[in-house]
Protein backbone atom coordinates (compact mmCIF):
# COMPACT_ATOMS: atom_id res chain seq x y z
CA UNK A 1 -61.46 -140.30 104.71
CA UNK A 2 -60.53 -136.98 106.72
CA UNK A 3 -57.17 -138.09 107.39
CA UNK A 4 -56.36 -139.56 103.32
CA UNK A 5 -57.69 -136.16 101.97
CA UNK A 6 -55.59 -134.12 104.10
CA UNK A 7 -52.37 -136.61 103.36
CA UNK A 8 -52.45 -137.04 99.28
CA UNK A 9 -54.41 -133.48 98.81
CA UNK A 10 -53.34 -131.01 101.96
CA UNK A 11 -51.65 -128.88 99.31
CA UNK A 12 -54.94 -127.63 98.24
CA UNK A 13 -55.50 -126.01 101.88
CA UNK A 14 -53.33 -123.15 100.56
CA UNK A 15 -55.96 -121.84 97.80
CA UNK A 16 -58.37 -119.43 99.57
CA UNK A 17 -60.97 -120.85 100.95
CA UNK A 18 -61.24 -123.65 100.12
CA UNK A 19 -60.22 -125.51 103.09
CA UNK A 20 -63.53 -123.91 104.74
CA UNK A 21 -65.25 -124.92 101.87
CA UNK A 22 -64.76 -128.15 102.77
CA UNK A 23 -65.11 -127.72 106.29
CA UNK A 24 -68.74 -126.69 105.39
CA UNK A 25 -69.01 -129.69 103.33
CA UNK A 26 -67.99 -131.66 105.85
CA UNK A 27 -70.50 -130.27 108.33
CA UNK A 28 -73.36 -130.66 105.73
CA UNK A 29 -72.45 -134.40 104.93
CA UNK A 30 -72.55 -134.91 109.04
CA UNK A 31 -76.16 -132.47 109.10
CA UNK A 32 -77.60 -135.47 107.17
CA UNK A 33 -75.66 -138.43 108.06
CA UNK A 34 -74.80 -137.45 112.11
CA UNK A 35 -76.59 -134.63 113.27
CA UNK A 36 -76.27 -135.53 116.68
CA UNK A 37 -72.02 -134.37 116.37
CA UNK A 38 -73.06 -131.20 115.32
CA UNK A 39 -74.56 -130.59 118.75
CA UNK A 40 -72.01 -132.59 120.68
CA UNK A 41 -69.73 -129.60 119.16
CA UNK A 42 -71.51 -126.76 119.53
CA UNK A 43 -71.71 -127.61 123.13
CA UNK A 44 -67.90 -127.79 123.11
CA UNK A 45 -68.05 -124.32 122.08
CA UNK A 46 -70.44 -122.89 124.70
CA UNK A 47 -68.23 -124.28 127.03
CA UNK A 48 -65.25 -122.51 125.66
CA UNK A 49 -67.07 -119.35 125.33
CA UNK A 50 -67.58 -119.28 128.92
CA UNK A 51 -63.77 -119.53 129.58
CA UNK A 52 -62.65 -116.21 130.62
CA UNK A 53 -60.66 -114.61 127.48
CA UNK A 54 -61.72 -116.75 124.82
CA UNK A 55 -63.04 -116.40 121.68
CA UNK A 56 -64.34 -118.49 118.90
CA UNK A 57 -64.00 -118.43 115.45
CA UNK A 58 -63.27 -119.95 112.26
CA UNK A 59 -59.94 -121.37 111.22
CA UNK A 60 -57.73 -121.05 108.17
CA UNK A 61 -57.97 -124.81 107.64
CA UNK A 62 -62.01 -125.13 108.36
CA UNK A 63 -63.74 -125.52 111.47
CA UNK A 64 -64.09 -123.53 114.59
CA UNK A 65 -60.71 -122.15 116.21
CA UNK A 66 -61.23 -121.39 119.94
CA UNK A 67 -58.47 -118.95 120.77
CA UNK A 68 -57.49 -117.25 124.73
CA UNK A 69 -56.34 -113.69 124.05
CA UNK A 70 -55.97 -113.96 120.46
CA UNK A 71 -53.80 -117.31 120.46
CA UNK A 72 -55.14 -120.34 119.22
CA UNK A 73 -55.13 -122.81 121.99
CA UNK A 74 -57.53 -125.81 120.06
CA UNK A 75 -59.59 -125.85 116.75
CA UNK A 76 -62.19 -128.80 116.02
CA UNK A 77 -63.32 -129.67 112.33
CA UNK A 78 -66.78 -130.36 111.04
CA UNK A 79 -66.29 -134.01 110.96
CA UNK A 80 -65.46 -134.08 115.14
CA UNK A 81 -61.82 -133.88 115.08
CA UNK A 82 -60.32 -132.18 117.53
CA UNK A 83 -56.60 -130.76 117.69
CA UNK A 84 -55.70 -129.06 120.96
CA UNK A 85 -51.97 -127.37 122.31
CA UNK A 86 -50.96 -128.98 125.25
CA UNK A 87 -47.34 -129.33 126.32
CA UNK A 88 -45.15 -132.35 125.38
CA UNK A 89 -44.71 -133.98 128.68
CA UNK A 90 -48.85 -133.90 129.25
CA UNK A 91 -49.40 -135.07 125.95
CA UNK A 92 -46.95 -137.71 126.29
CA UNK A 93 -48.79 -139.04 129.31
CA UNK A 94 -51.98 -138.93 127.37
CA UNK A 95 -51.08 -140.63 124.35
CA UNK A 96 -49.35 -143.40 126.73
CA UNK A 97 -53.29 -143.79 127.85
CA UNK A 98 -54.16 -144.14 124.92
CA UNK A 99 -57.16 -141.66 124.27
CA UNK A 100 -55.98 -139.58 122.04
CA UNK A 101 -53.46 -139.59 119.27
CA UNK A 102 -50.43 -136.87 117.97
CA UNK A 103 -51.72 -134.00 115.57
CA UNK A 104 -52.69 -135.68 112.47
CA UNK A 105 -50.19 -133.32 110.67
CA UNK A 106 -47.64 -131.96 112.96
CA UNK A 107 -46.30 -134.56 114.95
CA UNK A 108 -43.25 -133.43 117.02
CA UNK A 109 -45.10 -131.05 118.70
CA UNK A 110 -47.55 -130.04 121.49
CA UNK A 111 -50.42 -130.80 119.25
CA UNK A 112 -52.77 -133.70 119.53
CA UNK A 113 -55.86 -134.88 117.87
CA UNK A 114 -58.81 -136.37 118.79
CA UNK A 115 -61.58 -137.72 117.83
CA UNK A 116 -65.47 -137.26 118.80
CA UNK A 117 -67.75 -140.51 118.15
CA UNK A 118 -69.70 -140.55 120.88
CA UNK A 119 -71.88 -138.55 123.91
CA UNK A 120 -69.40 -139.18 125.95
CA UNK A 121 -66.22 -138.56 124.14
CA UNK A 122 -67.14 -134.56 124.89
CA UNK A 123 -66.47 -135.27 128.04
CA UNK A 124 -63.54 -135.79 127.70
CA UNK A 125 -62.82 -133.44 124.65
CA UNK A 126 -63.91 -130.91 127.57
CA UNK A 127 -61.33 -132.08 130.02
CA UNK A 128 -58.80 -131.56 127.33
CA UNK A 129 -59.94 -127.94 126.23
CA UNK A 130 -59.81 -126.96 129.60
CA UNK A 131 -56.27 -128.21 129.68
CA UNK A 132 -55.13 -126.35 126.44
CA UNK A 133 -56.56 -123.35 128.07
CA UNK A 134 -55.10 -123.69 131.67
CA UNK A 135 -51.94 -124.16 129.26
CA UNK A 136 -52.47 -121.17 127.48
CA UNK A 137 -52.96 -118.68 130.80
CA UNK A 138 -50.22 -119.85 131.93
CA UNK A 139 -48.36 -119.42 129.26
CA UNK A 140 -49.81 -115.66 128.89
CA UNK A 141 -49.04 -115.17 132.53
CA UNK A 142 -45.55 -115.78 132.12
CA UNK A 143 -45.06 -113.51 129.20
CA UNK A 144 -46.93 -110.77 130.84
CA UNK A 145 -44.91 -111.20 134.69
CA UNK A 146 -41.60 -111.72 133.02
């Protein structure tokens, strides 16, 4: 349902707030119907927390943005999808696994999305935050040395 509203009615992300409006729809609907993925993602976002530079909060499109230094780095919606930066040639190997799948939006870049069904899909989502913020250091490091 997530991905056919955000095809045929994206364009309505652009009126304030209301893409966090329904983000908190979202996260309602899965209070009642899967209450167990709200805790598999606030645990995502302790673990984040405790990564050295980073800071949560929400994001333009709904959901919770984690962010190293002020740059975004990952963001997961309501409804346990999770879109992380990691660069091309990582993702590329990823995708070739098959775990996760390109950015439900922007597809030619280092964006991917996954999803988060299960216990032990976060996990995983873990391994891949950690990546998207080794990324990001790096990536920080290099601007600041060079």
């Amino acid at each position: 349902m997530f991905s056919f509203i955000v095809k045929r009615f994206g364009f309505l992300k652009d009126i304030p707030l209301f893409a966090v409006v329904f983000d908190s729809l979202m996260r309602l609907w899965m209070f009642f119907t899967k209450p167990e993925l709200l805790d598999w993602i606030d645990e995502l976002e302790e673990n984040a927390i405790r990564m050295p530079g980073t800071t949560v909060g929400i994001h333009k499109y709904g959901g919770t943005q984690f962010n190293y230094r002020g740059r975004e780095f990952a963001h997961i919606h309501s409804n346990g999808l999770l879109d992380i930066l990691l660069n091309k040639d990582l993702k590329r190997s990823l995708i070739t696994e098959g775990k996760i799948k390109d950015h439900h939006v922007f597809k030619n870049s280092g964006w991917i999305s996954f999803y988060i069904h299960s216990k032990e899909d976060v996990s995983y989502a873990s391994y891949l935050l950690n990546k998207a913020y080794d990324r990001a250091r790096q990536k920080d490091n290099k601007e600041i040395y060079s």
